[in-house]
C-alpha atoms as a PDB file:
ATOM      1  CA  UNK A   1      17.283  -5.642   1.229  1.00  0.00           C
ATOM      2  CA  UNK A   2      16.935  -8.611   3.536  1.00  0.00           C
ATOM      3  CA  UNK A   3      13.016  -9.224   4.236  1.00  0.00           C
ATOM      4  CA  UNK A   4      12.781  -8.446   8.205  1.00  0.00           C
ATOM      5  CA  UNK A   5       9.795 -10.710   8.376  1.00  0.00           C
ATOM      6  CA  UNK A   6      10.681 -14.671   7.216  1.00  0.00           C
ATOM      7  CA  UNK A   7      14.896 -13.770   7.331  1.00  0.00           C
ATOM      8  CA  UNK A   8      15.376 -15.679   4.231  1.00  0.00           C
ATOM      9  CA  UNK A   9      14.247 -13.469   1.249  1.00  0.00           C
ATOM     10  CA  UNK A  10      15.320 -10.506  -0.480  1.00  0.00           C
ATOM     11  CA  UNK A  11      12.959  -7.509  -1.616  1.00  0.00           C
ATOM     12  CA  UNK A  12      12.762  -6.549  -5.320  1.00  0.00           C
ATOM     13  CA  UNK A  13      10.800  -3.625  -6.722  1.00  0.00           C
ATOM     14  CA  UNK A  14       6.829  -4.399  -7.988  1.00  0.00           C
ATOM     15  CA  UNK A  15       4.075  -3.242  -7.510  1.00  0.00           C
ATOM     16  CA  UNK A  16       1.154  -4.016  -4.927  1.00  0.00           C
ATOM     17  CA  UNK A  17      -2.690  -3.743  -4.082  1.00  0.00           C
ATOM     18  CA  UNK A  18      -3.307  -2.002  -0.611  1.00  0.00           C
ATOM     19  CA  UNK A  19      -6.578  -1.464   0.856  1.00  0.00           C
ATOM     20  CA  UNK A  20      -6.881   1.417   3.617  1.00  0.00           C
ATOM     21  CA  UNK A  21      -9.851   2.007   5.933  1.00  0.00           C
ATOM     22  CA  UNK A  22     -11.029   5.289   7.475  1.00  0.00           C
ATOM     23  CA  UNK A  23     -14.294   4.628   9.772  1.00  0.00           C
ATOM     24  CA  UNK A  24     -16.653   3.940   7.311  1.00  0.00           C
ATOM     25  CA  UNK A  25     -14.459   4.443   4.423  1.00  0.00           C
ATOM     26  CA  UNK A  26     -12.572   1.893   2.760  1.00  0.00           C
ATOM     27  CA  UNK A  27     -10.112   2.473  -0.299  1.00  0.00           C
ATOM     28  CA  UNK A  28      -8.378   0.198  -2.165  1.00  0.00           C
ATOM     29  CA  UNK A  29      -5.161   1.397  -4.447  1.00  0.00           C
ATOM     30  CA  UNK A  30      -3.570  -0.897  -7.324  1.00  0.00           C
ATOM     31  CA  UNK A  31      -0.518  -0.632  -9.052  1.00  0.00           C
ATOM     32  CA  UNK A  32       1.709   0.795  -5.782  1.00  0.00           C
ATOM     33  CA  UNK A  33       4.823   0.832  -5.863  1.00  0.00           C
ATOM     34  CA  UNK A  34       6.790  -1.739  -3.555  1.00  0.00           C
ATOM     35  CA  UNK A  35       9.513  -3.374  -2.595  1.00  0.00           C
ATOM     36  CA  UNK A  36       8.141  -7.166  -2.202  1.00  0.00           C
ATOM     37  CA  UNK A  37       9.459 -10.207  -0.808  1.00  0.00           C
ATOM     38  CA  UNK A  38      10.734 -12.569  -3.129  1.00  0.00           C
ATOM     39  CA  UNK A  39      10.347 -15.644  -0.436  1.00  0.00           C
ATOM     40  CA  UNK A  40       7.470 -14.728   1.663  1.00  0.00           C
ATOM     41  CA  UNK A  41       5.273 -11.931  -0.129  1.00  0.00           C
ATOM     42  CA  UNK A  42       5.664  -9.187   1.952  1.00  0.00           C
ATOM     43  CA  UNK A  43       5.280  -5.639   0.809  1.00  0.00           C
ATOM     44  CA  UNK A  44       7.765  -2.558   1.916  1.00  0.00           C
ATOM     45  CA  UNK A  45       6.715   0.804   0.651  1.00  0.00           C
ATOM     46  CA  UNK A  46       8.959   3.509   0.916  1.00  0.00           C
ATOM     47  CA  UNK A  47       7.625   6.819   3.197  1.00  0.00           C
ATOM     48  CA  UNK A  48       7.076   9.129   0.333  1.00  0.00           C
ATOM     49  CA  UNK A  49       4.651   6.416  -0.691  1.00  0.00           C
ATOM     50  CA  UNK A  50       3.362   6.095   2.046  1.00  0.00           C
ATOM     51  CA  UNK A  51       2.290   9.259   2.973  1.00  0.00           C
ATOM     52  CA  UNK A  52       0.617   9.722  -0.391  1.00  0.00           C
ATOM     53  CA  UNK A  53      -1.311   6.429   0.522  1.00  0.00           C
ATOM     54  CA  UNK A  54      -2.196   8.118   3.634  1.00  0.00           C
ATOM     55  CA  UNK A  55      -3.144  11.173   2.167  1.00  0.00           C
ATOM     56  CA  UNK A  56      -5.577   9.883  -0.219  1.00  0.00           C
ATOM     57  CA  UNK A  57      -7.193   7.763   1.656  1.00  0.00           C
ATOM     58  CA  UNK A  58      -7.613  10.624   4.235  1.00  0.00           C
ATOM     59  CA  UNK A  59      -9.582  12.935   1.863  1.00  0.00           C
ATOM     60  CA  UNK A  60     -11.557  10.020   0.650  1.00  0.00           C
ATOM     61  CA  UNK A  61     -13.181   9.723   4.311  1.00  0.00           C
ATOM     62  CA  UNK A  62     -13.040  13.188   4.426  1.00  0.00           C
ATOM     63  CA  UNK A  63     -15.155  13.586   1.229  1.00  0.00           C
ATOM     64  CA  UNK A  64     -17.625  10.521   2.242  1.00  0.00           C
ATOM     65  CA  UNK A  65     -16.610   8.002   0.249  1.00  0.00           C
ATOM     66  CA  UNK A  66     -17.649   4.483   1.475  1.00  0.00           C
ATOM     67  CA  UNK A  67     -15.886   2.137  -0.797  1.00  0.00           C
ATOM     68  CA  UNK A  68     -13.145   3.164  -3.804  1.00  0.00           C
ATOM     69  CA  UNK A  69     -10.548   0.969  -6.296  1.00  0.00           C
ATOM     70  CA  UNK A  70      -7.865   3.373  -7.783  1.00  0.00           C
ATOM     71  CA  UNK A  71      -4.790   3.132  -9.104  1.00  0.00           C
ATOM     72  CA  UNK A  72      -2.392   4.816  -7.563  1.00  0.00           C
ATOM     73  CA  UNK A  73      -1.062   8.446  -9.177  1.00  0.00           C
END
């Protein structure tokens, strides 16, 4: 697709770091799957993604975690 951000790029699947913070919870994921800029860098992720992301970062806080690096699953 055609980045929405810089206008000039188009998006090809990768994979991307994303770091998430809950109050005093912060949670890092590697290896997500994206769709990523090939001009400017940015990273799409798709909803189903997304909410996953979401998710886990959501029972992290929940659970008490203060800082966490996965990959993502």
């Amino acid at each position: 697709m055609k980045c929405p951000i810089c206008k000039h790029g188009n998006t090809h699947p990768g994979v991307a770091s994303i770091t998430l913070e809950r109050g005093d919870s912060t949670v890092m994921f590697k290896s997500v799957p994206a769709e990523i800029c090939d001009n400017c860098g940015e990273v799409y992720h798709d909803a189903k993604v997304t909410k996953s992301l979401l998710e886990q970062a959501d029972l992290a806080a929940k659970s008490g975690v203060e800082i966490d690096v996965r990959r993502y699953a």
